[in-house]
N, C-alpha and C. Protein backbone atom coordinates (compact mmCIF):
# COMPACT_ATOMS: atom_id res chain seq x y z
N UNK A 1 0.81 -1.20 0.00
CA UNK A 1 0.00 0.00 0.00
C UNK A 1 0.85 1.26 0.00
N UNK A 2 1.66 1.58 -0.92
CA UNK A 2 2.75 2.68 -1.11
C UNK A 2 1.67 4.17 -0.87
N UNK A 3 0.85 4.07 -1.53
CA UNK A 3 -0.10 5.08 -1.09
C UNK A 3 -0.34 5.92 -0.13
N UNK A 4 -0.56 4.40 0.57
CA UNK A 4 -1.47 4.88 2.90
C UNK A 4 -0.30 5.29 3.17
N UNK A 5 0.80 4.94 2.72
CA UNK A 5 2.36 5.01 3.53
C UNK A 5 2.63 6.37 3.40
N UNK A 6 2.59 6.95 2.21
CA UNK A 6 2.98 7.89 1.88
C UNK A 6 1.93 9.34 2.99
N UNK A 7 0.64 8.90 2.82
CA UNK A 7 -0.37 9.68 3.37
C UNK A 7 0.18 9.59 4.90
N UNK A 8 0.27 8.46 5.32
CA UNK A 8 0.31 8.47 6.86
C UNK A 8 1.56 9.09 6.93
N UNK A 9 2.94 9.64 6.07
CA UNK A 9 4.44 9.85 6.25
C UNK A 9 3.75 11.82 6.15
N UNK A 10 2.93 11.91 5.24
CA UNK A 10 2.63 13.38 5.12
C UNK A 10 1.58 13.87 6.42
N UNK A 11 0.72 13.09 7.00
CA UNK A 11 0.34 13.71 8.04
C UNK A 11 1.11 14.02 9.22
N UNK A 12 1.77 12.74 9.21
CA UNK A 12 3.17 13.07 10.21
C UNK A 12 3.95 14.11 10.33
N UNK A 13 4.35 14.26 9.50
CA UNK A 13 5.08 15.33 8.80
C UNK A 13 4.51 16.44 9.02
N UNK A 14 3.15 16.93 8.68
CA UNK A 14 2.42 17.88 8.36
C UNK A 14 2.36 17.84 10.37
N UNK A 15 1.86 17.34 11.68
CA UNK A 15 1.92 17.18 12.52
C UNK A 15 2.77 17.73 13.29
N UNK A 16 3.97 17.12 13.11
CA UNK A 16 5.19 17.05 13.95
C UNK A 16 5.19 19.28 13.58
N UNK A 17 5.31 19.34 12.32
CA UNK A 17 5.77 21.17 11.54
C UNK A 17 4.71 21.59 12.16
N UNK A 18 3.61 21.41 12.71
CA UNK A 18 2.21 22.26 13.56
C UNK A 18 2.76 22.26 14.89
N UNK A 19 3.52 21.13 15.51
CA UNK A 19 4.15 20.80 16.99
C UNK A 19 4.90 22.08 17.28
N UNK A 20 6.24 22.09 16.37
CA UNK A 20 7.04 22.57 16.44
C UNK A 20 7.15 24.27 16.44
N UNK A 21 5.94 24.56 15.45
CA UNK A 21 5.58 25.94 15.63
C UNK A 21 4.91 26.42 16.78
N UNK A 22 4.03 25.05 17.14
CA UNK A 22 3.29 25.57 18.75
C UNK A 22 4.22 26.03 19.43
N UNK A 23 5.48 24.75 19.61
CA UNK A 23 5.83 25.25 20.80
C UNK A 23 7.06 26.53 20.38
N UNK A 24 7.30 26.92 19.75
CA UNK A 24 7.73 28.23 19.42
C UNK A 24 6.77 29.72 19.84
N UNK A 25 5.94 29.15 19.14
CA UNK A 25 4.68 30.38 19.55
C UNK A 25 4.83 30.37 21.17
N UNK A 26 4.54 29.10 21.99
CA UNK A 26 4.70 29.23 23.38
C UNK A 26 5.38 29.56 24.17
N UNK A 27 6.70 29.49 23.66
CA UNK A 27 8.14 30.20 24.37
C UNK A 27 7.94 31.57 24.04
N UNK A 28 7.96 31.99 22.74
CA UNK A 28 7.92 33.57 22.57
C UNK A 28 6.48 34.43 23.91
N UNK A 29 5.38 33.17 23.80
CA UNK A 29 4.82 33.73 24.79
C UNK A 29 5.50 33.93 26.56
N UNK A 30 6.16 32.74 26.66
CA UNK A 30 6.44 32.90 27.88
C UNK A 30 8.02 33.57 28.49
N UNK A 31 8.23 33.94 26.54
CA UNK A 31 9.16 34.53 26.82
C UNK A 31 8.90 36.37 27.00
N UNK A 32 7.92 36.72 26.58
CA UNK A 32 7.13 38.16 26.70
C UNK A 32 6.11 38.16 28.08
N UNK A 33 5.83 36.87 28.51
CA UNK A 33 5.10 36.88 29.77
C UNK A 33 3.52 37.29 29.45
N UNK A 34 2.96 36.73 27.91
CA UNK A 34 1.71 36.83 27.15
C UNK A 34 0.83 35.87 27.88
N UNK A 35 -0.56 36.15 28.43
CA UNK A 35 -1.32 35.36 28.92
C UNK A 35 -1.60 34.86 27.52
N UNK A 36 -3.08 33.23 27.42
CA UNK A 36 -3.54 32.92 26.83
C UNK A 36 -4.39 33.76 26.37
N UNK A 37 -5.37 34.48 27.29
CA UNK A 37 -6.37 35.83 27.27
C UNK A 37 -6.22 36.55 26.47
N UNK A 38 -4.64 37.44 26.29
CA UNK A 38 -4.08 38.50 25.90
C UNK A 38 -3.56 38.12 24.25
N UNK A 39 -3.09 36.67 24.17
CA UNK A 39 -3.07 36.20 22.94
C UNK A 39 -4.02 36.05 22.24
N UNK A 40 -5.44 35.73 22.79
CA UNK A 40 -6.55 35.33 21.73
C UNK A 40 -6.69 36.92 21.70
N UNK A 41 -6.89 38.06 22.57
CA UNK A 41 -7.15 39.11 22.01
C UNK A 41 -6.29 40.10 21.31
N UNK A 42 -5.11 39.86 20.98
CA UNK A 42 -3.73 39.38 19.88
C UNK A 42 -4.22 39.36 18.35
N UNK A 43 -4.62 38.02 18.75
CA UNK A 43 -5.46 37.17 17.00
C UNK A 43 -6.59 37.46 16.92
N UNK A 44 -7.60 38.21 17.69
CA UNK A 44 -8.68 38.43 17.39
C UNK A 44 -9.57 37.09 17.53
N UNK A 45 -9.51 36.23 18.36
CA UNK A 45 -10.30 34.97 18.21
C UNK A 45 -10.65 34.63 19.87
N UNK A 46 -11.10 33.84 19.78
CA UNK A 46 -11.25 33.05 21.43
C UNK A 46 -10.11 32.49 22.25
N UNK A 47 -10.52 32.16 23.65
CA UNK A 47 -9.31 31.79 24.26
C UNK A 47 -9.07 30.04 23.84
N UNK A 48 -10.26 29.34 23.93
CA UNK A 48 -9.90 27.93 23.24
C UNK A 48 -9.62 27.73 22.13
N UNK A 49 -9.64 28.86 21.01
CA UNK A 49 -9.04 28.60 19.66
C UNK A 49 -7.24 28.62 20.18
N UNK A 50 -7.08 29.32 21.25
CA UNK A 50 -5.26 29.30 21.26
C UNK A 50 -4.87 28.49 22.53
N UNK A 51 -6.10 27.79 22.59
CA UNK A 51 -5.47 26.47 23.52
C UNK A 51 -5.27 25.25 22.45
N UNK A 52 -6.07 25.22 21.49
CA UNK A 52 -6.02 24.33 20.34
C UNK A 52 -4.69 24.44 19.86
N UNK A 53 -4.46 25.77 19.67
CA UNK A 53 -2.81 26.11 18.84
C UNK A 53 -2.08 25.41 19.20
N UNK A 54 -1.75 25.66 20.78
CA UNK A 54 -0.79 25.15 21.54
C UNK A 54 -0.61 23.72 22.05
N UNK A 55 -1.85 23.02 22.08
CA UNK A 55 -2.12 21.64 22.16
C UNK A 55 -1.09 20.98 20.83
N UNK A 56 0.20 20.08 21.59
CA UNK A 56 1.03 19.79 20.35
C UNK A 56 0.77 18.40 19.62
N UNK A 57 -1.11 17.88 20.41
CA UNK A 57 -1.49 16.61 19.81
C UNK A 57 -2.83 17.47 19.08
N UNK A 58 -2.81 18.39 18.95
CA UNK A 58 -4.23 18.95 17.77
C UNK A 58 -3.62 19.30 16.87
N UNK A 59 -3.82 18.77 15.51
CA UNK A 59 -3.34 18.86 14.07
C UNK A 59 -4.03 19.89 13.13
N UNK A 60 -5.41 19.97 14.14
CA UNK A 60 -6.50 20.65 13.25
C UNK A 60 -6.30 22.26 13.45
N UNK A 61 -5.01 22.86 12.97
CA UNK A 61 -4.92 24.34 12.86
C UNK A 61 -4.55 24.98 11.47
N UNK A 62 -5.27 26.01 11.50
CA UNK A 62 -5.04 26.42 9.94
C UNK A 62 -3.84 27.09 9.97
N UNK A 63 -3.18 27.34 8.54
CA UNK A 63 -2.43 28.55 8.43
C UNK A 63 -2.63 29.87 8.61
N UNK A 64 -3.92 29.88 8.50
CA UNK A 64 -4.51 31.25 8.73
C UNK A 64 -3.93 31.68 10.58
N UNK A 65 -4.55 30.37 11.39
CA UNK A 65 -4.32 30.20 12.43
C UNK A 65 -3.20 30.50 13.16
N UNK A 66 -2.26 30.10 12.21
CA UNK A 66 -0.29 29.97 12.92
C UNK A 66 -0.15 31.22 12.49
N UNK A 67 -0.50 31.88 11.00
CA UNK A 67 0.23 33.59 11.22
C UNK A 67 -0.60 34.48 12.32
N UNK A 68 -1.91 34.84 12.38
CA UNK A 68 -2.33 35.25 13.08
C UNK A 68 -1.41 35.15 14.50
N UNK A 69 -1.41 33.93 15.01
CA UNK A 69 -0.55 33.87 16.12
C UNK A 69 0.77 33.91 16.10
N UNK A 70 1.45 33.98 15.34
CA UNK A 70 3.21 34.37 14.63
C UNK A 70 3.14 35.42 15.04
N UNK A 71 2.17 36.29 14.33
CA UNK A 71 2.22 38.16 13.93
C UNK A 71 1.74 38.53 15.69
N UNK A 72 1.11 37.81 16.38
CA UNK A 72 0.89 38.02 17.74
C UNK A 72 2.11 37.90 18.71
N UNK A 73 2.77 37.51 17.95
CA UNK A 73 4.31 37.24 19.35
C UNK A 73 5.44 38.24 18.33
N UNK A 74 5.11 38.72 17.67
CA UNK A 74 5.97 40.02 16.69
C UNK A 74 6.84 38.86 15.94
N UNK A 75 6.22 37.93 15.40
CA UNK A 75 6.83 37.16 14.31
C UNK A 75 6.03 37.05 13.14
N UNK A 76 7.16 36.22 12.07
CA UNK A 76 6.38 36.17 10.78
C UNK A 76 6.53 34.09 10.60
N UNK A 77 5.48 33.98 10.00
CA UNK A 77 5.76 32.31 9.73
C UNK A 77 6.16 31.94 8.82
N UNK A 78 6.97 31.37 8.13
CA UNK A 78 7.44 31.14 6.36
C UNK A 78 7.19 29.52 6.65
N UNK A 79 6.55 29.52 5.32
CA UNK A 79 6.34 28.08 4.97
C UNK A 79 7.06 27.91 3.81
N UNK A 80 7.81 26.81 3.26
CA UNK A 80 8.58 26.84 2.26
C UNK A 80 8.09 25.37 1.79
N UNK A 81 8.28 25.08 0.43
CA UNK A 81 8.19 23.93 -0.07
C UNK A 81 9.22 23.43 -0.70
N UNK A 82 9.44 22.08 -0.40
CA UNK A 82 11.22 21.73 -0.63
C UNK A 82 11.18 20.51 -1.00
């Protein structure tokens, strides 16, 4: 099934690069001393949309999602394809 393999290697993938930005976003927060509160009102969204962010087993975040919260900790997100 070269297929499933491939799918299950890209969600992974796609996973682990959502992880890794969380926990970036989370240091910059706790490196500015940013409540959760102060971040959703940051991104303009709710406080459980940026508990989702940060949750590094929820996959289900958009891109829309990660810049919004990038541009909230005075960063930018680059996605590159390689």
């Amino acid at each position: 099934f070269p297929g499933v393999r491939d799918k299950i290697a890209a969600d992974a993938e796609a996973a682990a690069a959502k992880s890794v930005v969380a926990y970036q976003i989370a240091q910059e927060m706790r490196r500015t001393r940013l409540t959760k509160s102060e971040m959703a009102k940051r991104m303009r969204t709710s406080r459980p949309v940026v508990d989702r962010l940060l949750d590094p087993k929820n996959p289900s975040v958009t891109l829309s999602t990660l810049e919004r919260a990038a541009s909230a900790v005075g960063k930018r997100l680059k996605v590159e394809l390689i």
